[in-house]
Protein backbone atom coordinates (compact mmCIF):
# COMPACT_ATOMS: atom_id res chain seq x y z
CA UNK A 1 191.37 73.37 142.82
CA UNK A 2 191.11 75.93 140.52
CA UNK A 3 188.28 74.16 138.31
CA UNK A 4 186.26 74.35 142.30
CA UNK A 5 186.81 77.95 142.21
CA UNK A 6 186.03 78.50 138.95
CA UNK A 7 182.64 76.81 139.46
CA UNK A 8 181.61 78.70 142.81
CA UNK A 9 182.48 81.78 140.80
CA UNK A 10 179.60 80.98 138.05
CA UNK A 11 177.50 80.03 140.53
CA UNK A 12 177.62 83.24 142.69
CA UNK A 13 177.23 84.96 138.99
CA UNK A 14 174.23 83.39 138.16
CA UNK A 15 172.72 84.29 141.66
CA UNK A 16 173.71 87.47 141.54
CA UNK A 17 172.08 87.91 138.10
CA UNK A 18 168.54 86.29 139.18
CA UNK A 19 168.41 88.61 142.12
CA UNK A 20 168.87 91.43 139.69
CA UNK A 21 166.52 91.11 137.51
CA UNK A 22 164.03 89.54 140.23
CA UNK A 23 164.55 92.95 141.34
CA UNK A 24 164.23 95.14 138.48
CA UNK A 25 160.98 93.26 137.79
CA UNK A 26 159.55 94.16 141.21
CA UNK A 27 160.72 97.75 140.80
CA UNK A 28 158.44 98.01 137.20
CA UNK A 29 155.77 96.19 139.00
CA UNK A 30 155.53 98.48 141.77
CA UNK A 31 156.49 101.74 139.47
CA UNK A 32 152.79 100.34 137.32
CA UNK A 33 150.67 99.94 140.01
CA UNK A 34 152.03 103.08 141.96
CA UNK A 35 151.18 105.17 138.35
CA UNK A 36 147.46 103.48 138.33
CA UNK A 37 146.77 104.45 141.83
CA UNK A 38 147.59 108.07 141.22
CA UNK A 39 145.60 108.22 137.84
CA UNK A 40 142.80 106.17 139.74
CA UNK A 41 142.67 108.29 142.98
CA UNK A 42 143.95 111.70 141.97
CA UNK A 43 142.85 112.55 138.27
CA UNK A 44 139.57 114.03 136.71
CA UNK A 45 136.69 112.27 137.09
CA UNK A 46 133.26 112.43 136.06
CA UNK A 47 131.00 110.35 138.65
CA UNK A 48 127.45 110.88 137.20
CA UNK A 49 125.52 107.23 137.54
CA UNK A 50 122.55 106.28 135.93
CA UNK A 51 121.27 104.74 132.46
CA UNK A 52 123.07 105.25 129.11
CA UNK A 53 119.87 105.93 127.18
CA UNK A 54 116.97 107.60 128.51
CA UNK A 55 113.46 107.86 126.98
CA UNK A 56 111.46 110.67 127.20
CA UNK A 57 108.22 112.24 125.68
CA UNK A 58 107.93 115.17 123.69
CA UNK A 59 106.97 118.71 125.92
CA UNK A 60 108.92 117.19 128.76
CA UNK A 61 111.97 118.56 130.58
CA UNK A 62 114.97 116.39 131.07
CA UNK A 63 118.24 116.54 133.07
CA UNK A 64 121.69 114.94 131.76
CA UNK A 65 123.88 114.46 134.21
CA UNK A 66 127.11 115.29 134.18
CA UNK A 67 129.20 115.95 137.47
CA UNK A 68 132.73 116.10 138.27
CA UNK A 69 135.30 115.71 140.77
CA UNK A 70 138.75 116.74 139.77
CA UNK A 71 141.80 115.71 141.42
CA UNK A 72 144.86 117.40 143.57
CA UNK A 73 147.17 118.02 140.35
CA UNK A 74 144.77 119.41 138.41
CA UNK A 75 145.10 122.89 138.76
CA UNK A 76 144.42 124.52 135.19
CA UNK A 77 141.01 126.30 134.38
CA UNK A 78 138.02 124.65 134.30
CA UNK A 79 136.71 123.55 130.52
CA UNK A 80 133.48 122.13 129.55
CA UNK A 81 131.64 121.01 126.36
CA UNK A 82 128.43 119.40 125.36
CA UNK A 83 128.43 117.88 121.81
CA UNK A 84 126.02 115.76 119.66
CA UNK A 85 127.60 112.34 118.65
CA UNK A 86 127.89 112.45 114.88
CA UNK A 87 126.29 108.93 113.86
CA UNK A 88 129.33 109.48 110.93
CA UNK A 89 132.43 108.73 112.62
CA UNK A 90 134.24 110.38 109.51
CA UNK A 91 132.14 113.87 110.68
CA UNK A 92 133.00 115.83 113.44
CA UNK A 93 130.52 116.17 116.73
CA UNK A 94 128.32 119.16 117.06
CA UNK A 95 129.34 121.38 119.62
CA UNK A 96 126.16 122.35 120.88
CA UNK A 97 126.89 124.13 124.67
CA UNK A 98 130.65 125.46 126.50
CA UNK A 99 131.76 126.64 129.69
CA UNK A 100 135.24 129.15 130.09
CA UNK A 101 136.67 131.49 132.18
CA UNK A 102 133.62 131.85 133.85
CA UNK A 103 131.20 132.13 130.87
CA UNK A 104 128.69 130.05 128.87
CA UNK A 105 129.07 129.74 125.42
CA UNK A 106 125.98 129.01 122.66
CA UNK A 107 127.33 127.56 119.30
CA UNK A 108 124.52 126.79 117.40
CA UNK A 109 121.28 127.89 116.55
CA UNK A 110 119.32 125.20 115.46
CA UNK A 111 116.37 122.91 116.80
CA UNK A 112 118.82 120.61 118.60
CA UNK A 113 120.65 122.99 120.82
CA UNK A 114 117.25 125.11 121.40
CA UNK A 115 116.24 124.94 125.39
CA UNK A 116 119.65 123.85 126.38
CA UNK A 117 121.47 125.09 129.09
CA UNK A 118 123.33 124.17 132.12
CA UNK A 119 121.19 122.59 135.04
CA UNK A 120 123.30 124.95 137.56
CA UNK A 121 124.11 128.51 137.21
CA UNK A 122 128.15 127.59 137.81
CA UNK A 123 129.30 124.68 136.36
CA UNK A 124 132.37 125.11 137.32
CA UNK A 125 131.27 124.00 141.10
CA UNK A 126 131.62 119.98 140.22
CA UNK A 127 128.45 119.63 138.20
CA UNK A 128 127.95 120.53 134.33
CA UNK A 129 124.85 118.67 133.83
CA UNK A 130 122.49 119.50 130.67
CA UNK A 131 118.91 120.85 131.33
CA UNK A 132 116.61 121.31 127.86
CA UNK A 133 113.22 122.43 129.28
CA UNK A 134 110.72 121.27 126.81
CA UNK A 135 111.66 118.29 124.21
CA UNK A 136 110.94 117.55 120.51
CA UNK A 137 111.88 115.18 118.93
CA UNK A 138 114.70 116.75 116.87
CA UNK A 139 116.33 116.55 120.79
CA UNK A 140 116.87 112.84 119.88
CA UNK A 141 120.74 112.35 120.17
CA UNK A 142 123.83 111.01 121.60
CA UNK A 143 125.07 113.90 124.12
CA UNK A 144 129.07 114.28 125.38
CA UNK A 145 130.13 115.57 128.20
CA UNK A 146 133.69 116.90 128.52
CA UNK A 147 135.48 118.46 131.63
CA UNK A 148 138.89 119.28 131.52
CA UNK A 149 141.13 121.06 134.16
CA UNK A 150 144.50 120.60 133.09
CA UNK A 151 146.21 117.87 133.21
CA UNK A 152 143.10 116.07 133.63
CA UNK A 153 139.95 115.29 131.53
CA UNK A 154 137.21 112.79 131.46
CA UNK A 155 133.90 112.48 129.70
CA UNK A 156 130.37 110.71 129.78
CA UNK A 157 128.20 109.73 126.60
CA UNK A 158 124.07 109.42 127.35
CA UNK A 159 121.52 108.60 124.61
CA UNK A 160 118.58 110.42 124.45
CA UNK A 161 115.38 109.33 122.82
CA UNK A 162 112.28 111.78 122.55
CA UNK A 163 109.22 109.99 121.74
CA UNK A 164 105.67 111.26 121.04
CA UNK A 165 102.66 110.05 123.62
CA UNK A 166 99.67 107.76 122.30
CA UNK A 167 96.93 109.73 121.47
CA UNK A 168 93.67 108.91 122.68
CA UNK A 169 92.65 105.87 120.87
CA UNK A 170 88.91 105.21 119.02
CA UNK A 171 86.95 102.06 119.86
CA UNK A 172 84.39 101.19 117.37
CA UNK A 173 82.69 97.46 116.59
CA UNK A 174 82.41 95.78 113.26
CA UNK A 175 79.34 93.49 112.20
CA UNK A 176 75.64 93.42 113.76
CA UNK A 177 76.44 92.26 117.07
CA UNK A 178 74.12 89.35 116.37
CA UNK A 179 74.21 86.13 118.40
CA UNK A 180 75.96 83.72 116.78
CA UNK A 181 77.42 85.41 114.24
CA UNK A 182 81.27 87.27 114.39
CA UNK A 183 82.25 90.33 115.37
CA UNK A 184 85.52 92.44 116.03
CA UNK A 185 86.36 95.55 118.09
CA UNK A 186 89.28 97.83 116.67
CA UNK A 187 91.29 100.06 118.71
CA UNK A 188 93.31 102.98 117.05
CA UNK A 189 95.31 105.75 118.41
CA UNK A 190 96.16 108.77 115.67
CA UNK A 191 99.10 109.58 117.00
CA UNK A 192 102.34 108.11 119.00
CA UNK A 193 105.63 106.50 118.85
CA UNK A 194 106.25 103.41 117.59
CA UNK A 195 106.15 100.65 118.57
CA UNK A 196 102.50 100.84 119.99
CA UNK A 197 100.85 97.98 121.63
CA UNK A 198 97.29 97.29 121.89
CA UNK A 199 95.30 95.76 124.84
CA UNK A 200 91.79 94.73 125.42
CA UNK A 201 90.00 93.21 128.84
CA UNK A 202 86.47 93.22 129.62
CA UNK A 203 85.57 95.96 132.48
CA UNK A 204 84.26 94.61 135.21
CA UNK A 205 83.40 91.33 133.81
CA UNK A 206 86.35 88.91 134.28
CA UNK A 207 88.65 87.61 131.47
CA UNK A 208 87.93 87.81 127.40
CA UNK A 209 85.58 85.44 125.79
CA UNK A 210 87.86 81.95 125.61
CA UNK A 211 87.24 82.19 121.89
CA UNK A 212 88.21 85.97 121.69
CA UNK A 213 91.69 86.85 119.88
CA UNK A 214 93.25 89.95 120.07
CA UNK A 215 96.59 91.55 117.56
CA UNK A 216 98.28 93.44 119.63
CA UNK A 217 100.11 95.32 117.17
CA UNK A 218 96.86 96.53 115.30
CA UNK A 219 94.33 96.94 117.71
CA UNK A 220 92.09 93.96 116.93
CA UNK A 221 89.78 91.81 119.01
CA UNK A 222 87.39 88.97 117.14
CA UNK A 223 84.64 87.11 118.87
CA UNK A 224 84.31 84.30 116.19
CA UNK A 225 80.88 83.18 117.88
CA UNK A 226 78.76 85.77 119.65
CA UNK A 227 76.79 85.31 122.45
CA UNK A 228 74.99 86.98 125.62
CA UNK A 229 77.36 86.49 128.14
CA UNK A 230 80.21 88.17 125.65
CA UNK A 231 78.22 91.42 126.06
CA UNK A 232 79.40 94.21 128.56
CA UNK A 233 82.08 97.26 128.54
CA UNK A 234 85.61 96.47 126.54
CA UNK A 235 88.33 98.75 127.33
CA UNK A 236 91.09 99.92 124.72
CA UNK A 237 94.58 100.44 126.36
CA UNK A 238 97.02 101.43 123.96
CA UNK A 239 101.08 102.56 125.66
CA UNK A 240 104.81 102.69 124.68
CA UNK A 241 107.37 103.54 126.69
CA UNK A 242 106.58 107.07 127.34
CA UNK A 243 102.68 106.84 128.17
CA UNK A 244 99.45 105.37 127.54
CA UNK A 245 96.01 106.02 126.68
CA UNK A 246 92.36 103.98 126.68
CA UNK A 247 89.28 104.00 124.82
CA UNK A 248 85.92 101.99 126.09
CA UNK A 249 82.72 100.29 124.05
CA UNK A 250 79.46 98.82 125.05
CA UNK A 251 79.43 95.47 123.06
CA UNK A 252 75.37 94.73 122.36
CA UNK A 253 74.19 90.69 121.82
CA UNK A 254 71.26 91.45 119.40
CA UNK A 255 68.89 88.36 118.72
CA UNK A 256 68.89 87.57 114.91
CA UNK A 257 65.78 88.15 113.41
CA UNK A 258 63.69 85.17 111.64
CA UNK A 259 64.86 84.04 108.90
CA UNK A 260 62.06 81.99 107.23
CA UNK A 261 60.00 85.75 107.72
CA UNK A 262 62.98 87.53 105.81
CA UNK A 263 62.94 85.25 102.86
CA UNK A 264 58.82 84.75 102.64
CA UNK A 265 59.04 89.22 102.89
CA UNK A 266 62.02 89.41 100.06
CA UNK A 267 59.92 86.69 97.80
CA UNK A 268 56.28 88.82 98.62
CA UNK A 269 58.38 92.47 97.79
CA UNK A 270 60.18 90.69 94.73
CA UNK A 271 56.56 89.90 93.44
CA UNK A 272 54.71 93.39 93.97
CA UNK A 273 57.73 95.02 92.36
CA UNK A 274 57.46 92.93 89.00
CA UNK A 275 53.36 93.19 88.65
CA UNK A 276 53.89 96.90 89.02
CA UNK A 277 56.37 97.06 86.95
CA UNK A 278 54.14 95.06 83.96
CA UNK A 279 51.23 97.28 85.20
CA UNK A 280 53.67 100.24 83.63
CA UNK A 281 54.35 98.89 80.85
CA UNK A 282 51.14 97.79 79.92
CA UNK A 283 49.38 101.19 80.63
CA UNK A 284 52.30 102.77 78.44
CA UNK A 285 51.82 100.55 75.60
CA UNK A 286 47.85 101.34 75.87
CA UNK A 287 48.47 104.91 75.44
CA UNK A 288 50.83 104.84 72.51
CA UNK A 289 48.63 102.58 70.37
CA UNK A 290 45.64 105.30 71.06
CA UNK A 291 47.70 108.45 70.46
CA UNK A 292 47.07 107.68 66.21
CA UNK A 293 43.34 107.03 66.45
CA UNK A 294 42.73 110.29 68.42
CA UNK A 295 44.40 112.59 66.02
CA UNK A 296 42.61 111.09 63.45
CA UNK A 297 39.37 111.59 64.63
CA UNK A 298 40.61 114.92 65.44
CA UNK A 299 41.73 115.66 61.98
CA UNK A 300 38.51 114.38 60.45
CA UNK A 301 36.37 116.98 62.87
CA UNK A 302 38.36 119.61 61.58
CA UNK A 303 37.79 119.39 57.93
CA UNK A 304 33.61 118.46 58.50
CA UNK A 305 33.38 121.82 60.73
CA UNK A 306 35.53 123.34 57.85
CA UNK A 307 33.01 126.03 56.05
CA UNK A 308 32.84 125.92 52.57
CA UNK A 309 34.28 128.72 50.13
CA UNK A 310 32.11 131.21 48.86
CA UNK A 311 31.39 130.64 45.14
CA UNK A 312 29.83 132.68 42.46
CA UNK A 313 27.08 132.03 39.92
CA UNK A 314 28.96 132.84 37.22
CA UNK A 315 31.72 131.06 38.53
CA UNK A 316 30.02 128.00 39.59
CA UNK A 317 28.28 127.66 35.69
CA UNK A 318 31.98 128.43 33.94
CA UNK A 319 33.46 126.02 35.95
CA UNK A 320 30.42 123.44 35.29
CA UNK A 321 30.36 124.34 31.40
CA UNK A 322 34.17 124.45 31.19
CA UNK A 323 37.71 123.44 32.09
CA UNK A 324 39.41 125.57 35.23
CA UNK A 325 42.67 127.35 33.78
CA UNK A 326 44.71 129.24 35.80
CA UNK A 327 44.96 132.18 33.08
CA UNK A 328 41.52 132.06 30.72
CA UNK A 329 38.04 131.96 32.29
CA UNK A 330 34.80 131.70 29.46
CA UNK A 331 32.37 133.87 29.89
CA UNK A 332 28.37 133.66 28.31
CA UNK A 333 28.17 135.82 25.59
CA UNK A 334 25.29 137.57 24.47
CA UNK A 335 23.90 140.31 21.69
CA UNK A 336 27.36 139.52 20.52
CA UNK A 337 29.50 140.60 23.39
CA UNK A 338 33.06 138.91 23.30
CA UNK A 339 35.13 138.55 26.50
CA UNK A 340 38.25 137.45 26.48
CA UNK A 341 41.33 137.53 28.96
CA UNK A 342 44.57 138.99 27.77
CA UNK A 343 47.34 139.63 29.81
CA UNK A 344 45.30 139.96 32.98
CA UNK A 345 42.44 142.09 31.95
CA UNK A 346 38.82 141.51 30.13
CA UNK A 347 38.44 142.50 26.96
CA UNK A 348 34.28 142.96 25.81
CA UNK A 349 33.69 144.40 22.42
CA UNK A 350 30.37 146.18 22.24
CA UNK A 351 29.23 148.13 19.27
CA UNK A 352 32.65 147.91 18.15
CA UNK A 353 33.77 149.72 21.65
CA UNK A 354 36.76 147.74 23.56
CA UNK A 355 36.71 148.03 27.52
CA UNK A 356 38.85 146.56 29.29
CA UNK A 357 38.66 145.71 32.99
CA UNK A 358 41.15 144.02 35.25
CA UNK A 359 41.09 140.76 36.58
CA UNK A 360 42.54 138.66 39.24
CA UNK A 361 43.26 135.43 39.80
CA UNK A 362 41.97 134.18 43.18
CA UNK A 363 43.64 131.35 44.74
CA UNK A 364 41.86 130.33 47.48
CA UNK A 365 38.49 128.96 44.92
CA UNK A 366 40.80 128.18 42.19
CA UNK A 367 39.68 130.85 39.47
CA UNK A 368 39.26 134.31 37.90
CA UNK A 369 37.24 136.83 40.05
């Protein structure tokens, strides 16, 4: 009897203890999911939709969106911050834009927070959103908003990419546009974003040539084998993913010119050039073997149109009757007169009387005058 008692006793224990703790687990259950639903329903929220990264081109506007709805217990002042994302997760964020007590706050003057400003003039009416009226790209960032109104907060990150426009492009054709032979068209735009991509169609005039290729990447279209029909307007549409731009050419189909008349005209031109070229060189060999011969006969008129030098007859006979000396000249002597030259003068004795008379030597016939 008392082991039966003893046994409904455990029994009612162990019930007792399930229901407990059945209990207490339906109590923290219910405590969870009643703390969710007030953080879910009645805290700050920031309900701004839309893409996480937006591209945009440079000299644009843009709008970052950023509103708000706080809930019943929040009931402290309104707080709100826009920050750029340090890529460095060891660096702080740059705290570009603020809203407090009623006033907007600037905290930095460089390019990245120039233009910015709030989209409404109270942000403190549910909706901070960012305005920057014109873009560069030094606006390229990852942008934070933050709205607090104690005890709640919540934030929003959006990605913003500024990219610069294609440029117009220049079409231009390499090679002769000759029938049968190859030619390209290149497309090029100066300026833009990368990546760039290239397109070419005909205008106008249906698809490309079948044998046509075109690099997208660099602008390129080849026609490996020209031909009439492949002639006609090519457009040039070059885009990324903030515009695009286009460029047009008039592709020509020249006929190639005869060949057999080219070579026969480069053979005939080849020729003439070499007989003028001996012609030259002949008549430049003529006149260098006649320069000699002419200023020899030249030489030789000179010296027969030469006049003679004037002699003397008493030069010409001491000359004949005796040896030239540069410093005695003989003289005829008669009734015993004696010349003689000393030291530049004539010496004559007559009747025992010396005169003397100067001499000089004359170069130009060679003796005493």
């Amino acid at each position: 009897m008392f082991k039966q008692n003893s046994s409904h006793s455990h029994l009612r224990l162990y019930l007792c203890l399930s229901y407990i703790r059945s209990f207490s687990v339906f109590m923290l259950c219910s405590a969870s999911l009643f703390s969710s639903e007030i953080t879910r329903t009645h805290g700050m929220q920031v309900t701004s939709a839309g893409p996480q990264t937006l591209q945009r081109a440079e000299g644009e506007s843009v709008i970052l969106g950023c509103s708000y709805s706080p809930g019943p217990l929040d009931t402290g002042e309104i707080d709100i911050e826009w920050s750029a994302v340090s890529p460095d997760t060891t660096k702080k964020d740059q705290l570009l834009l603020s809203y407090s007590r009623g006033t907007k706050y600037t905290h930095t003057n460089n390019a990245l927070a120039k233009g910015l400003d709030f989209a409404v003039n109270d942000p403190s009416m549910g909706d901070a959103s960012l305005s920057i009226a014109v873009l560069a790209t030094a606006h390229s960032a990852t942008y934070q908003c933050k709205v607090k109104k104690s005890p709640g907060v919540d934030m929003r990150k959006v990605s913003l990419v500024v990219m610069v426009k294609p440029s117009v492009p220049k079409c231009w054709a390499e090679g002769d546009e000759m029938i049968g032979e190859a030619v390209s068209l290149h497309c090029k735009s100066a300026e833009g974003s990368t990546p760039l991509k290239y397109t070419w169609r005909r205008e106008n005039a249906g698809p490309l040539p079948p044998i046509a290729t075109q690099n997208s990447a660099n602008g390129e279209l080849v026609i490996s084998n020209h031909s009439q029909s492949f002639a006609g307007i090519y457009l040039c549409e070059v885009n990324n993913a903030v515009g695009a731009e286009h460029c047009r050419i008039n592709l020509r189909a020249h006929k190639p010119p005869n060949r057999a008349a080219v070579i026969v005209g480069t053979v005939v031109g080849s020729l003439l050039l070499i007989i003028i070229l001996l012609l030259f060189i002949g008549l430049l060999y003529w006149k260098l073997r006649e320069r000699p011969w002419h200023e020899k006969e030249f030489s030789n008129e000179i010296r027969e149109d030469a006049p003679a030098p004037e002699s003397r007859p008493i030069s010409r006979m001491t000359s004949r009757s005796a040896p030239q000396h540069p410093e005695v000249t003989y003289f005829q002597v008669e009734n015993n007169d004696l010349s003689f030259f000393d030291e530049g003068f004539t010496h004559s004795s007559l009747n025992n009387s010396h005169v003397y008379t100067p001499v000089k030597y004359d170069n130009r016939y060679g003796y005493v005058v």
